[in-house]
C-alpha atoms as a PDB file:
ATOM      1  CA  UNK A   1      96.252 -53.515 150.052  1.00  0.00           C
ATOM      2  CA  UNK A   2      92.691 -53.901 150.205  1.00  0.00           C
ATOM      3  CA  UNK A   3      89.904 -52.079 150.042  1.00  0.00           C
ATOM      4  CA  UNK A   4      89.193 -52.603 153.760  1.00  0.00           C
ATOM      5  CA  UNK A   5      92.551 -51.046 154.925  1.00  0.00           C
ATOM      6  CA  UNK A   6      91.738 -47.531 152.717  1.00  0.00           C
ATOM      7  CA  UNK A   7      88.519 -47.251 154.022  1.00  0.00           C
ATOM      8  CA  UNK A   8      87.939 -43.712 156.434  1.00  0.00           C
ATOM      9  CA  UNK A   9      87.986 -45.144 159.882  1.00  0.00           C
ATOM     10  CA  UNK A  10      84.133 -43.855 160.098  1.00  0.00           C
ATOM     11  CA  UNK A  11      83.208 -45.560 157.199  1.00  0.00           C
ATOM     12  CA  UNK A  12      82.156 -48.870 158.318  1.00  0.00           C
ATOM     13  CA  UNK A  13      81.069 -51.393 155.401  1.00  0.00           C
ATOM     14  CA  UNK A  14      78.804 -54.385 156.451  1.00  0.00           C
ATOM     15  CA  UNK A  15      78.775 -55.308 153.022  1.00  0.00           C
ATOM     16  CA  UNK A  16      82.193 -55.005 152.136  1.00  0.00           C
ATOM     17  CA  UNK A  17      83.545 -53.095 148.842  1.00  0.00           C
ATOM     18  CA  UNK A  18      86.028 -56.486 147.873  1.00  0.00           C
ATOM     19  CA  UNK A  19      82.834 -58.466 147.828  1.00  0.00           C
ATOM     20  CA  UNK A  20      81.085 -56.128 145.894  1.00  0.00           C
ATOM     21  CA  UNK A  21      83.487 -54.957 143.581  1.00  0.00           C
ATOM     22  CA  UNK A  22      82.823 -58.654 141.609  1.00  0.00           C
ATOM     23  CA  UNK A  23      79.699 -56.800 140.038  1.00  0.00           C
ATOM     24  CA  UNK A  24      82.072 -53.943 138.858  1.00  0.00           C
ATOM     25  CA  UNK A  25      82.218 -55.534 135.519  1.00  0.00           C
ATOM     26  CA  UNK A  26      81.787 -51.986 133.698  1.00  0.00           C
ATOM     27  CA  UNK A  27      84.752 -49.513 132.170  1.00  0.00           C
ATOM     28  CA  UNK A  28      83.834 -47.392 134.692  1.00  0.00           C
ATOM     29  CA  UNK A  29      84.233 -49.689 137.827  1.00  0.00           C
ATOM     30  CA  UNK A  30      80.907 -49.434 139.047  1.00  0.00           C
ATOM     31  CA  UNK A  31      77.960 -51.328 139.803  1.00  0.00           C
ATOM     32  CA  UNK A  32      74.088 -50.821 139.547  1.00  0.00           C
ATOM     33  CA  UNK A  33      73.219 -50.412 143.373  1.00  0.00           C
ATOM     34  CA  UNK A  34      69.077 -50.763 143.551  1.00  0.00           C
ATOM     35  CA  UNK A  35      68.399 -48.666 147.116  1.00  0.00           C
ATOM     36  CA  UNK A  36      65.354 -48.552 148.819  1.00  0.00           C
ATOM     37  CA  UNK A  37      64.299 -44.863 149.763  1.00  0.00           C
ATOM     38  CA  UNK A  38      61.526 -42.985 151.623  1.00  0.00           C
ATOM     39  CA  UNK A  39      59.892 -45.958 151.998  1.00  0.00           C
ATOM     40  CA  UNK A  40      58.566 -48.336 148.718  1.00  0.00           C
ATOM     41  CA  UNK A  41      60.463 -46.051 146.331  1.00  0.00           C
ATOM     42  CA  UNK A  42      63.524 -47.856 144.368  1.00  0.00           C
ATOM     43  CA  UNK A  43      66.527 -45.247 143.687  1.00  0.00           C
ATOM     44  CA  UNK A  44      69.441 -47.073 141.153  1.00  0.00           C
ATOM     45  CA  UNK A  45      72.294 -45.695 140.781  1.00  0.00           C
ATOM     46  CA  UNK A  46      75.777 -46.898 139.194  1.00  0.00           C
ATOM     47  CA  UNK A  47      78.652 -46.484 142.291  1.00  0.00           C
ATOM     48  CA  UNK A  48      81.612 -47.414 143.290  1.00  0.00           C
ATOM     49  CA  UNK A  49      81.643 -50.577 145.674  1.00  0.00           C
ATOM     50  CA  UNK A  50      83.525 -48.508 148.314  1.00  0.00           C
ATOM     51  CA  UNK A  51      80.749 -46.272 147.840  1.00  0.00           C
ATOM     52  CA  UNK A  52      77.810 -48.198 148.963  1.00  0.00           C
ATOM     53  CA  UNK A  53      77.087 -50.493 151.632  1.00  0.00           C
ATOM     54  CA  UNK A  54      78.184 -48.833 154.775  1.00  0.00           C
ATOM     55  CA  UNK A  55      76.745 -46.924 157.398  1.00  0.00           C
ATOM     56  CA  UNK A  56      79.076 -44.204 159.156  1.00  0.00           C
ATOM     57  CA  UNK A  57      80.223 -45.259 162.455  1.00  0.00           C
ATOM     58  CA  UNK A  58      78.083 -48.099 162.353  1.00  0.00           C
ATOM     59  CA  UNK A  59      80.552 -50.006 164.324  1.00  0.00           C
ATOM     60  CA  UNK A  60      81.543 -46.959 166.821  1.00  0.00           C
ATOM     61  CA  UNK A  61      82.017 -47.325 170.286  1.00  0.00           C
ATOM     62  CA  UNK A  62      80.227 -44.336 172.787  1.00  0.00           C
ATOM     63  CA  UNK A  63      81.488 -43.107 176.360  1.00  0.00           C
ATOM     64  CA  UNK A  64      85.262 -44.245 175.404  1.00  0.00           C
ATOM     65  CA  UNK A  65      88.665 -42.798 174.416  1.00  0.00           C
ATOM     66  CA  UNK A  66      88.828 -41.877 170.599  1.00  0.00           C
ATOM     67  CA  UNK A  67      91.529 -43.995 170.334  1.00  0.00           C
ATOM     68  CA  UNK A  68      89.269 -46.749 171.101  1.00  0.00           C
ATOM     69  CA  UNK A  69      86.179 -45.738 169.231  1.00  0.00           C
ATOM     70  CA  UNK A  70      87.167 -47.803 165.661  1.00  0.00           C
ATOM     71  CA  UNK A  71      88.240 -50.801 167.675  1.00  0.00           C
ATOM     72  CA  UNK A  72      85.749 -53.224 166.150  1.00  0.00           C
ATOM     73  CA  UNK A  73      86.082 -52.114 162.688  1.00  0.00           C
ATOM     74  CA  UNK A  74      89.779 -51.800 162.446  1.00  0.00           C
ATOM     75  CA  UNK A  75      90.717 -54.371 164.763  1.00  0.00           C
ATOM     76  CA  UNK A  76      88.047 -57.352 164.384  1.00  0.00           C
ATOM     77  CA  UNK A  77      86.189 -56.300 161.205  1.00  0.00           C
ATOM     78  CA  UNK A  78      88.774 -55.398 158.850  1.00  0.00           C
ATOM     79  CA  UNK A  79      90.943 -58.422 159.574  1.00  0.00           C
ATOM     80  CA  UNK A  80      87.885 -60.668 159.193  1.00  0.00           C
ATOM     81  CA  UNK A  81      87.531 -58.832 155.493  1.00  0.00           C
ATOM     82  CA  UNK A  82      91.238 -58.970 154.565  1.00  0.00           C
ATOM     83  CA  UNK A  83      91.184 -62.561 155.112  1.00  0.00           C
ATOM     84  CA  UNK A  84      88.376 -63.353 153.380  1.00  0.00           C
ATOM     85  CA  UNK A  85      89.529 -61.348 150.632  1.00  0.00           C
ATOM     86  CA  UNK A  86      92.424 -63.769 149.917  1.00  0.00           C
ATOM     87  CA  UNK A  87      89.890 -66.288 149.939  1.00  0.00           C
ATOM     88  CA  UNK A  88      87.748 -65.142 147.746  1.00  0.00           C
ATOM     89  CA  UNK A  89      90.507 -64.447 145.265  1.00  0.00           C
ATOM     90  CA  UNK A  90      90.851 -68.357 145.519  1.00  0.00           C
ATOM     91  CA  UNK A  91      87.499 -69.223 145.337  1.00  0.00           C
ATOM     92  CA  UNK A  92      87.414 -68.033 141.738  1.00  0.00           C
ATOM     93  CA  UNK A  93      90.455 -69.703 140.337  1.00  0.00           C
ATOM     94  CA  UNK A  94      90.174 -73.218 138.928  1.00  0.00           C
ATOM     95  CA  UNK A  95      91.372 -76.503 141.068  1.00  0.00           C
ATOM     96  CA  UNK A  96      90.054 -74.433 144.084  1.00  0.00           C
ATOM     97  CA  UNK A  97      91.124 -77.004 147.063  1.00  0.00           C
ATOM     98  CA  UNK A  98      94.140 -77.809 145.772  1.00  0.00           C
ATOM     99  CA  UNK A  99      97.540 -76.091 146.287  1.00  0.00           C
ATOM    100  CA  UNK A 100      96.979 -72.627 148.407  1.00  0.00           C
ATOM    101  CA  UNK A 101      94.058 -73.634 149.757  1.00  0.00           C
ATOM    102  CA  UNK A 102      94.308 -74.300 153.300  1.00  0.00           C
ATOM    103  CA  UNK A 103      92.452 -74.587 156.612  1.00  0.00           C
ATOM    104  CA  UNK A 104      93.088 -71.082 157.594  1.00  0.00           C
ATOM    105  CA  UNK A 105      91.359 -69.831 154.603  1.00  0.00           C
ATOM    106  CA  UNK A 106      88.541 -72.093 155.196  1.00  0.00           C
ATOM    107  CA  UNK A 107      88.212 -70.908 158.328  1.00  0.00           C
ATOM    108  CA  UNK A 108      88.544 -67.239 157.414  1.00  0.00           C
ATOM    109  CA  UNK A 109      85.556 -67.587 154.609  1.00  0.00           C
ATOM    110  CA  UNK A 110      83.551 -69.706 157.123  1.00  0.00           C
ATOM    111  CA  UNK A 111      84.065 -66.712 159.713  1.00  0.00           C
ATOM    112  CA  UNK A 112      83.298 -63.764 156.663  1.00  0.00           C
ATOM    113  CA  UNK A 113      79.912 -65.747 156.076  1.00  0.00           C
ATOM    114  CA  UNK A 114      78.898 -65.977 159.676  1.00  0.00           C
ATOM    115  CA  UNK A 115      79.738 -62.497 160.093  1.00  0.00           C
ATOM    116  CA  UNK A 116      77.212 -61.177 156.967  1.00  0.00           C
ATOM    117  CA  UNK A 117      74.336 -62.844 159.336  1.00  0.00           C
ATOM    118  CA  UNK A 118      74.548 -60.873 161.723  1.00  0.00           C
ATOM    119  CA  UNK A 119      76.899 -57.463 161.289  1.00  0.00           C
ATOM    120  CA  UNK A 120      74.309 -55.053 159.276  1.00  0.00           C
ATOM    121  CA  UNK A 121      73.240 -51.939 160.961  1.00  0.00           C
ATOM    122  CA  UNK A 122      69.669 -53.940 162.106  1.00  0.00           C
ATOM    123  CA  UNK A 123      71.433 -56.477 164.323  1.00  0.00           C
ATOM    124  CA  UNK A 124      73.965 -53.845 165.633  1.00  0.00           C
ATOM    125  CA  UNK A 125      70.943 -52.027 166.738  1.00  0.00           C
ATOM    126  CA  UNK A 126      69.396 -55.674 168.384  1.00  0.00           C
ATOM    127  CA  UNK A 127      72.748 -56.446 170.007  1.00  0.00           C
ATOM    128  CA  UNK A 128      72.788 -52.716 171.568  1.00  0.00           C
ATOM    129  CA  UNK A 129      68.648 -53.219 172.490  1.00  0.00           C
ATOM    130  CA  UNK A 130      69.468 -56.321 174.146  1.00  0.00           C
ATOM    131  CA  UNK A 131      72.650 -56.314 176.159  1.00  0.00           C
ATOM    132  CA  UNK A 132      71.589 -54.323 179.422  1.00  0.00           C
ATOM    133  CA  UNK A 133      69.262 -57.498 179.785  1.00  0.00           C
ATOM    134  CA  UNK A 134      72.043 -60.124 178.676  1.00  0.00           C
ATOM    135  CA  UNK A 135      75.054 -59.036 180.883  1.00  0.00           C
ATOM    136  CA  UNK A 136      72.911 -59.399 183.660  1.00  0.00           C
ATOM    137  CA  UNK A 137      71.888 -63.624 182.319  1.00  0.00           C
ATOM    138  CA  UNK A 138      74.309 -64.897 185.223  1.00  0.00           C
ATOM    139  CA  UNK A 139      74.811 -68.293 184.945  1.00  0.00           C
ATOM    140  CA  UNK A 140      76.635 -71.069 187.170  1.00  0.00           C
ATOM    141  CA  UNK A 141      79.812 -70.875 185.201  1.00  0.00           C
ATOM    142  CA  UNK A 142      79.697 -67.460 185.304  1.00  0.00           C
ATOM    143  CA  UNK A 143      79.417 -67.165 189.155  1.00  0.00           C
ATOM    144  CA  UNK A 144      82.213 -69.737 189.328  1.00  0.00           C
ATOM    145  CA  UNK A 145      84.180 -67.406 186.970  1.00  0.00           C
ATOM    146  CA  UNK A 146      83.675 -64.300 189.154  1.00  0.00           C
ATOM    147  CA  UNK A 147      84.833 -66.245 192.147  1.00  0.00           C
ATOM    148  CA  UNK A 148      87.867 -66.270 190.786  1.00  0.00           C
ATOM    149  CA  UNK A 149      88.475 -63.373 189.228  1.00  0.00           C
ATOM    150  CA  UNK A 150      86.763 -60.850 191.606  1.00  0.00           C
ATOM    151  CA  UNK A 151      88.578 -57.504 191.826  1.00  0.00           C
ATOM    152  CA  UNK A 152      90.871 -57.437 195.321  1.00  0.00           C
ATOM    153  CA  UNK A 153      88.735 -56.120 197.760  1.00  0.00           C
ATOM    154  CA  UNK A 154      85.304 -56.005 196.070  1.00  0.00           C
ATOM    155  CA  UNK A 155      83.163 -58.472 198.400  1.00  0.00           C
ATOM    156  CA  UNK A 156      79.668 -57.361 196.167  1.00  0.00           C
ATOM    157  CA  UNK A 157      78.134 -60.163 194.297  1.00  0.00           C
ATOM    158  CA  UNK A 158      78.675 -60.059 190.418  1.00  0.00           C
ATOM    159  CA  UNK A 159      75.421 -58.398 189.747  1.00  0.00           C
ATOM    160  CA  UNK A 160      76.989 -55.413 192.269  1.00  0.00           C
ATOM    161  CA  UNK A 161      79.952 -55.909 190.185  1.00  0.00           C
ATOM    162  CA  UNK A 162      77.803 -55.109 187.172  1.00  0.00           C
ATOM    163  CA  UNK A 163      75.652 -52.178 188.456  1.00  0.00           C
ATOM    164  CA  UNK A 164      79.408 -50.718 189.531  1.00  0.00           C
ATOM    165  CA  UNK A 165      80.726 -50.564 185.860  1.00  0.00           C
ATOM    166  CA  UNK A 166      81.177 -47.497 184.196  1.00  0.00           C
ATOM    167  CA  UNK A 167      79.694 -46.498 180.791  1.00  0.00           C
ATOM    168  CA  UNK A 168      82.749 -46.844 179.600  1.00  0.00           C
ATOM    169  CA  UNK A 169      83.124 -50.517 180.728  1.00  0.00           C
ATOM    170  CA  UNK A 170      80.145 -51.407 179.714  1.00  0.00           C
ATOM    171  CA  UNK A 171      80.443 -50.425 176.217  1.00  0.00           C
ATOM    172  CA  UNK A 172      83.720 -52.347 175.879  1.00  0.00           C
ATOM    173  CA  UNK A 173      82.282 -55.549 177.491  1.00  0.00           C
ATOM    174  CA  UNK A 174      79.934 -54.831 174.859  1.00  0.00           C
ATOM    175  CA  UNK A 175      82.203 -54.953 172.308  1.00  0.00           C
ATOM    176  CA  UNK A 176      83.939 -57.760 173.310  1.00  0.00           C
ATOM    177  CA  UNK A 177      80.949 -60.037 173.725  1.00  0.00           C
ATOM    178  CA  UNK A 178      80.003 -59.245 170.037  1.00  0.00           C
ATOM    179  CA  UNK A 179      83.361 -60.011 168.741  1.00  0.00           C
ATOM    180  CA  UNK A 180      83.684 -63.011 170.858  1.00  0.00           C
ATOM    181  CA  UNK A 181      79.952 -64.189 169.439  1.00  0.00           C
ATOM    182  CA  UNK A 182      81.458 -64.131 165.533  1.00  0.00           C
ATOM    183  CA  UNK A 183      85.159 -65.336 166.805  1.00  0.00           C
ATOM    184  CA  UNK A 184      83.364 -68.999 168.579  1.00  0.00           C
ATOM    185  CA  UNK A 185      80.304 -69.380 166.737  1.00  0.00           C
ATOM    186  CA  UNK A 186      78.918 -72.813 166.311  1.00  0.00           C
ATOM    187  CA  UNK A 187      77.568 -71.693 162.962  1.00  0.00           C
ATOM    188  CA  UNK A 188      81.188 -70.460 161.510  1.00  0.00           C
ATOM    189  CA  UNK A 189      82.586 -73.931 162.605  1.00  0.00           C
ATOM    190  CA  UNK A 190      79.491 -76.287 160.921  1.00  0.00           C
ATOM    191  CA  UNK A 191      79.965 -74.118 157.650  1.00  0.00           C
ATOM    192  CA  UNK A 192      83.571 -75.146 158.165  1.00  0.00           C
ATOM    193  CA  UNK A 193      82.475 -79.124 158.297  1.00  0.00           C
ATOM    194  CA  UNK A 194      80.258 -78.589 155.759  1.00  0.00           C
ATOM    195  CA  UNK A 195      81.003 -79.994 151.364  1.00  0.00           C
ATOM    196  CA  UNK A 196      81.861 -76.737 149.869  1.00  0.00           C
ATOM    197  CA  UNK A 197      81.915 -76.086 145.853  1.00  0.00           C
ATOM    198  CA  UNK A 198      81.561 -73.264 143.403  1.00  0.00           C
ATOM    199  CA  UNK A 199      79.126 -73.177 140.774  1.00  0.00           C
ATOM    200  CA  UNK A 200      79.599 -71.340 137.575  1.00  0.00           C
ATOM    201  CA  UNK A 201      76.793 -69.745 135.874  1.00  0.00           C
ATOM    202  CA  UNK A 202      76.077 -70.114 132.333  1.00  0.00           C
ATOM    203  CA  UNK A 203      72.996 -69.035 132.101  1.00  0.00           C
ATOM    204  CA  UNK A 204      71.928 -65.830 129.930  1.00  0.00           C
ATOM    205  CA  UNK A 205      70.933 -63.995 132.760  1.00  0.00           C
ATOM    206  CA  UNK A 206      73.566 -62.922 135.406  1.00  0.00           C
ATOM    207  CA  UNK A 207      73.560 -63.574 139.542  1.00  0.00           C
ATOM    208  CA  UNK A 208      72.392 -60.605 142.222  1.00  0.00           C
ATOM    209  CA  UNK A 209      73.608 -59.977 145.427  1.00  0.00           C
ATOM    210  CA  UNK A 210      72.360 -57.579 148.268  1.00  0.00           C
ATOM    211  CA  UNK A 211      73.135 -56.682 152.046  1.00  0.00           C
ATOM    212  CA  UNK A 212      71.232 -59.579 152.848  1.00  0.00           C
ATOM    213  CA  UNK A 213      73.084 -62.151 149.913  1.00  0.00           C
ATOM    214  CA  UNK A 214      73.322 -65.801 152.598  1.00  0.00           C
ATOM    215  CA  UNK A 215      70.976 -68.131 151.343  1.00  0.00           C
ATOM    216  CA  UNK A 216      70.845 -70.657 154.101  1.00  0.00           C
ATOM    217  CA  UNK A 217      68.182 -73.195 155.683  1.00  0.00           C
ATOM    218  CA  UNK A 218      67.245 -73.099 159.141  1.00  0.00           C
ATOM    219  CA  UNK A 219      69.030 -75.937 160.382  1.00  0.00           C
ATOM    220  CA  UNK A 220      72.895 -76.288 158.561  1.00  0.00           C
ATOM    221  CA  UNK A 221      73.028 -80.004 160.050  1.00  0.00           C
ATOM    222  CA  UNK A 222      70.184 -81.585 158.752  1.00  0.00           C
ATOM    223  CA  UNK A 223      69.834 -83.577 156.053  1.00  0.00           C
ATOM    224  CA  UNK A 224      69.493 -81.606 152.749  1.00  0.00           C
ATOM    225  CA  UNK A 225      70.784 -78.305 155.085  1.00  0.00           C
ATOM    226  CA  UNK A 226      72.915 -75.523 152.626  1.00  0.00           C
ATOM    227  CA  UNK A 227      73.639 -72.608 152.190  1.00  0.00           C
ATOM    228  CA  UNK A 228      74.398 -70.272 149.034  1.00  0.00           C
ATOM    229  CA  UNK A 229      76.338 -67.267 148.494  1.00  0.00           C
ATOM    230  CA  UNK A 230      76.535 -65.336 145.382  1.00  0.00           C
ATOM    231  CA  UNK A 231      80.556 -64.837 144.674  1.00  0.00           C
ATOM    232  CA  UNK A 232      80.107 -62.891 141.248  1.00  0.00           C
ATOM    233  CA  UNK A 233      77.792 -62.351 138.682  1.00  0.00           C
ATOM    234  CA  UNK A 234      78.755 -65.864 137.687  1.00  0.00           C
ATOM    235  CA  UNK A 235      79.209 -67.462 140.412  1.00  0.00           C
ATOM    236  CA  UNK A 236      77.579 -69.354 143.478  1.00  0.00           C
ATOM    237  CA  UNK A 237      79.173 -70.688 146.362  1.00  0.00           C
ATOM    238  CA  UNK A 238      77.337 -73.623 148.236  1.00  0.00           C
ATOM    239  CA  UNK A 239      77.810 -75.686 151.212  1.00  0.00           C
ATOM    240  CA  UNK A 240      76.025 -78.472 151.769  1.00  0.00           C
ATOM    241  CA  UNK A 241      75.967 -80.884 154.296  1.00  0.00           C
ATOM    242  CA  UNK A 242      76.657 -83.875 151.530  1.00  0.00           C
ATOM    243  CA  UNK A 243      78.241 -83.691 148.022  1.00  0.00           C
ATOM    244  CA  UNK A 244      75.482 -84.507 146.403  1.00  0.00           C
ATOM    245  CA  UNK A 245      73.643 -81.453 146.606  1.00  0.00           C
ATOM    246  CA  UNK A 246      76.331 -80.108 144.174  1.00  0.00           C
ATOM    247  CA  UNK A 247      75.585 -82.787 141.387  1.00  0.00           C
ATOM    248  CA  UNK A 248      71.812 -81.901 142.394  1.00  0.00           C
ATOM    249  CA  UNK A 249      72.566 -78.050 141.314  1.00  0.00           C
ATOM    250  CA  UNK A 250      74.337 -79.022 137.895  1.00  0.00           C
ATOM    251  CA  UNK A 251      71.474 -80.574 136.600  1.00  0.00           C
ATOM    252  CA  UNK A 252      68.939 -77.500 137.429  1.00  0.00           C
ATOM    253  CA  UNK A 253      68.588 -75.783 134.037  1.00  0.00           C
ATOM    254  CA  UNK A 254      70.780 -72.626 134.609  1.00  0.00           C
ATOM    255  CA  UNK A 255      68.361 -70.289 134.215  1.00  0.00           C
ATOM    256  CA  UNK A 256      66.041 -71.965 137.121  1.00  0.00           C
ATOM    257  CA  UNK A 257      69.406 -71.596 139.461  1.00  0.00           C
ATOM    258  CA  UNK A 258      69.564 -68.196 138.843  1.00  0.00           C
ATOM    259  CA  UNK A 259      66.298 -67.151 138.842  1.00  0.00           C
ATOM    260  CA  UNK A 260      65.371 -68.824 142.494  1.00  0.00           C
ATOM    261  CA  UNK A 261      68.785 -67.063 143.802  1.00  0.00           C
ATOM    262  CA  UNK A 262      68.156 -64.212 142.394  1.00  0.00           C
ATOM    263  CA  UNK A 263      64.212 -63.954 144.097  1.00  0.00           C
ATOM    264  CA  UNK A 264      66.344 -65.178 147.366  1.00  0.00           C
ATOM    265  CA  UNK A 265      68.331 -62.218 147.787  1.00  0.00           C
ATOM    266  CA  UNK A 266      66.254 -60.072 146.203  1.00  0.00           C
ATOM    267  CA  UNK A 267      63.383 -60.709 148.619  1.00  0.00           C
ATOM    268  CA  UNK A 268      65.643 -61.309 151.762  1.00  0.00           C
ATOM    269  CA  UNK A 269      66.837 -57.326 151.257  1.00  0.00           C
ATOM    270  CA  UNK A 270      66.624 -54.288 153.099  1.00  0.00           C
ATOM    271  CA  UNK A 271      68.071 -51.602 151.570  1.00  0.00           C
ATOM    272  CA  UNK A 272      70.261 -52.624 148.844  1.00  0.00           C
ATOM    273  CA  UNK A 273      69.908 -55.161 146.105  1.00  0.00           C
ATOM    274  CA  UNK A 274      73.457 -55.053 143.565  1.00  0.00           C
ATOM    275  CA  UNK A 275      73.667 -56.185 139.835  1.00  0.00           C
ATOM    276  CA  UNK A 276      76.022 -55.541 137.124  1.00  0.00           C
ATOM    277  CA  UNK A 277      73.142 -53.494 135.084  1.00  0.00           C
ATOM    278  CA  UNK A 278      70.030 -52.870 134.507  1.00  0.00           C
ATOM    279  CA  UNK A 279      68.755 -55.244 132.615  1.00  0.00           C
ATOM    280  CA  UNK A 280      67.005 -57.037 135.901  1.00  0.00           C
ATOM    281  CA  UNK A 281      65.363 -53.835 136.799  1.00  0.00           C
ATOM    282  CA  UNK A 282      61.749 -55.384 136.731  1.00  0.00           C
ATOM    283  CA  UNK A 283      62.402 -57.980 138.403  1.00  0.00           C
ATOM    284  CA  UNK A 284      64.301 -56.060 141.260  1.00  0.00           C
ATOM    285  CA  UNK A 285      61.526 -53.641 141.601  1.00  0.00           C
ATOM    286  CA  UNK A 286      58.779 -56.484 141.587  1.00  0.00           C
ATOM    287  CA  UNK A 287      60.451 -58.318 144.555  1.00  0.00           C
ATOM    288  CA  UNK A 288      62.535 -56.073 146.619  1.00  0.00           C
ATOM    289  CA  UNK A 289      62.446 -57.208 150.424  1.00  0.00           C
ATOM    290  CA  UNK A 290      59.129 -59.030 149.771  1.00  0.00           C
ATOM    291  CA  UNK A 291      60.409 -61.522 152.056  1.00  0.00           C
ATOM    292  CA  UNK A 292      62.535 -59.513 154.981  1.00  0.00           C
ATOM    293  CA  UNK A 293      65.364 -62.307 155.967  1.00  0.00           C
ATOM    294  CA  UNK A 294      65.221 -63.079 159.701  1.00  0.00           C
ATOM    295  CA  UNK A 295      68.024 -61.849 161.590  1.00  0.00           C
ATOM    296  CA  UNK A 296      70.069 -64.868 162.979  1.00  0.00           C
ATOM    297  CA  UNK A 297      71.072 -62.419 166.102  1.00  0.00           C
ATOM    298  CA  UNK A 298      67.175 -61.735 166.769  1.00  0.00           C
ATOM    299  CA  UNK A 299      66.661 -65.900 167.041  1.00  0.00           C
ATOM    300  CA  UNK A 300      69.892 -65.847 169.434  1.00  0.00           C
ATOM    301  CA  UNK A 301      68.431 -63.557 171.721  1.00  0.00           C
ATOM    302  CA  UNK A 302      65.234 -64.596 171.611  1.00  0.00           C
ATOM    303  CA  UNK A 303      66.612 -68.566 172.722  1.00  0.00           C
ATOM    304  CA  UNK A 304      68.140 -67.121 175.382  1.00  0.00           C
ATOM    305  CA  UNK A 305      65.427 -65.383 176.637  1.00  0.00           C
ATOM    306  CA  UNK A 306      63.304 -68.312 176.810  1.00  0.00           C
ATOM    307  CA  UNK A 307      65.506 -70.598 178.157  1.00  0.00           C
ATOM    308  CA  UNK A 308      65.766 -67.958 181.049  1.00  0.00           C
ATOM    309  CA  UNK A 309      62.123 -68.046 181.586  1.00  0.00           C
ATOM    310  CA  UNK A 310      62.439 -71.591 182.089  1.00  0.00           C
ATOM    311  CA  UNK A 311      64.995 -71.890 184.116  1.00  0.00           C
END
C-alpha cells in the first residue's frame, strides 16, 4: 500500500511522500527538507517524506457533508498518486518501455506531472479567488447545454440558475471543475505525445527537488519545447518534443546538467527545496525562490479573462 492510502484524511500532500521518499537515501529514512520561514530565513531539517510537503485540509471542501469534505484528496488525488507511484517504480528500472510499460502508465505519469503545476496550496487559493467570476463565463455551448438539461420546472435563465445554487452546490461544482481541469488537460495529453527518457546522473554532485520540481518551457509543442523532472537524486526525467534532445543532454558534462537543474528548482521554490544532505547547503541558501515559478493555473485564468474582454 502506498504512502498515499496511510495518509490522515486531513493531511493533504501536494508534493507527495512516494515522490519524495527517493531522497530518503539515509539509515534513518529521512531527507534534508530546506523550508523557508518568517520570511528570508532558511530552517533545514532531516524528516520523514510523509512528514513534509502537505498542508492540512488543503484540499477540503466547506458548506458540505463531512462525508464529502476529503472527496478530492481521497477520491481524485490519491488515485492520481497511486498510479503514478507504479510508474515511477518503472521509471527507475532498466529497459523502461519495454515489457510492463504501457499506455495507462504513460498516461497516469503524464496526469501526476500536470497535476504538480497546478495542485500546491498557491493555485488552490487562485482557483478558489477566481471561480465566483468563472462559473458565471457562459458560453454558447454552455447555454445549449442548459437547454437541455434545465431542472423540470425552472424557466430562469442559467445565470438565475447560478445565483439559485446553494453554498453547498457551489463548492461541489467547484470541485468538480478542478478535477475535470487535471482529468482533460491539453497539457497532460502533449506530455503524453511527447519523446520521453531517463537520464542517470553521474556526476559528483547529487539532483534537488522542491514543491515547485517541473522544469518546463513555455510552449511544450515547439521546436526544442521539454520539460524535466527530477526522479531521484540520480535521476532526471525529460520529455522532449524530438529524441534528440536526449543525445543533446548526454553530452552536457554531468556536472553542468546538474548544476542548471539544480538552480531550476531551487529558484522556481516556495517553501521547500529537498536534498539527500547537506552538502548543497550554500547553494540552496544562495538561490532559494530567486526566481518564483509562474503558476500555470494563474496564465489559465488570466487567458480566459481576456478572451472575455474581447468577446
Amino acid at each position: 500500500m502506498s504512502e498515499s492510502r496511510q495518509n490522515p484524511a486531513h493531511k493533504h500532500h501536494y508534493i507527495p511522500a512516494f515522490y519524495l521518499k527517493r531522497w530518503a537515501t539515509g539509515v534513518d529514512g529521512k531527507l534534508t527538507e530546506f523550508r523557508r520561514v518568517h520570511g528570508n530565513r532558511i530552517a533545514v531539517r532531516r524528516a520523514h517524506p510523509n512528514a513534509t510537503g502537505f498542508m492540512d485540509r488543503l484540499y477540503e471542501l466547506q458548506h458540505v457533508e463531512p462525508a464529502a469534505a476529503s472527496i478530492l484528496e481521497t477520491h481524485f488525488f490519491a488515485p492520481i498518486d497511486n498510479a503514478a507511484s507504479d510508474a515511477l517504480d518503472l521509471l527507475d528500472q532498466p529497459n523502461i518501455w519495454e515489457g510492463n510499460w504501457t499506455a495507462r502508465r504513460t498516461s497516469a505519469w503524464s496526469r501526476f506531472i500536470y497535476s504538480l503545476l497546478v495542485r500546491s496550496p498557491e493555485d488552490v487559493a487562485v482557483f478558489r479567488r477566481e471561480w465566483p467570476r468563472e462559473i458565471r463565463q457562459i458560453d454558447a455551448a454552455d447555454e445549449e447545454d442548459y437547454k437541455e438539461h434545465a431542472p423540470p420546472g425552472f424557466d430562469g435563465s442559467i445565470l438565475d440558475l447560478i445565483d439559485s445554487m446553494t453554498e453547498r452546490e457551489h463548492e461541489l461544482s467547484m470541485a468538480q471543475v478542478f478535477a475535470y481541469c487535471i482529468d482533460s488537460s491539453r497539457v497532460a495529453q502533449e506530455i503524453n505525445n511527447l519523446h520521453w527518457s531517463v537520464y542517470n546522473n553521474f556526476s559528483d554532485r547529487t539532483f534537488l527537488t522542491s514543491d515547485r520540481p517541473v522544469i518546463r518551457t513555455a510552449a511544450l509543442l515547439r521546436k526544442g519545447g521539454h520539460l524535466l523532472l527530477p526522479i531521484g537524486p540520480r535521476k532526471l526525467f525529460l520529455a522532449a518534443t524530438d529524441d534528440t534532445m536526449a543525445a543533446g543532454l548526454s553530452k552536457v558534462r554531468p556536472r553542468d546538467l546538474v548544476a542548471y537543474v539544480n538552480q531550476a528548482v531551487t529558484e522556481g521554490a516556495a517553501n521547500y527545496v529537498y536534498a539527500v544532505d547537506e552538502r548543497q547547503s550554500r547553494f540552496i541558501h544562495n538561490r532559494f525562490g530567486k526566481t518564483p515559478q509562474p503558476r500555470l493555473i494563474e496564465a489559465v485564468f488570466a487567458t480566459r479573462r481576456e478572451r472575455s474582454l474581447t468577446g
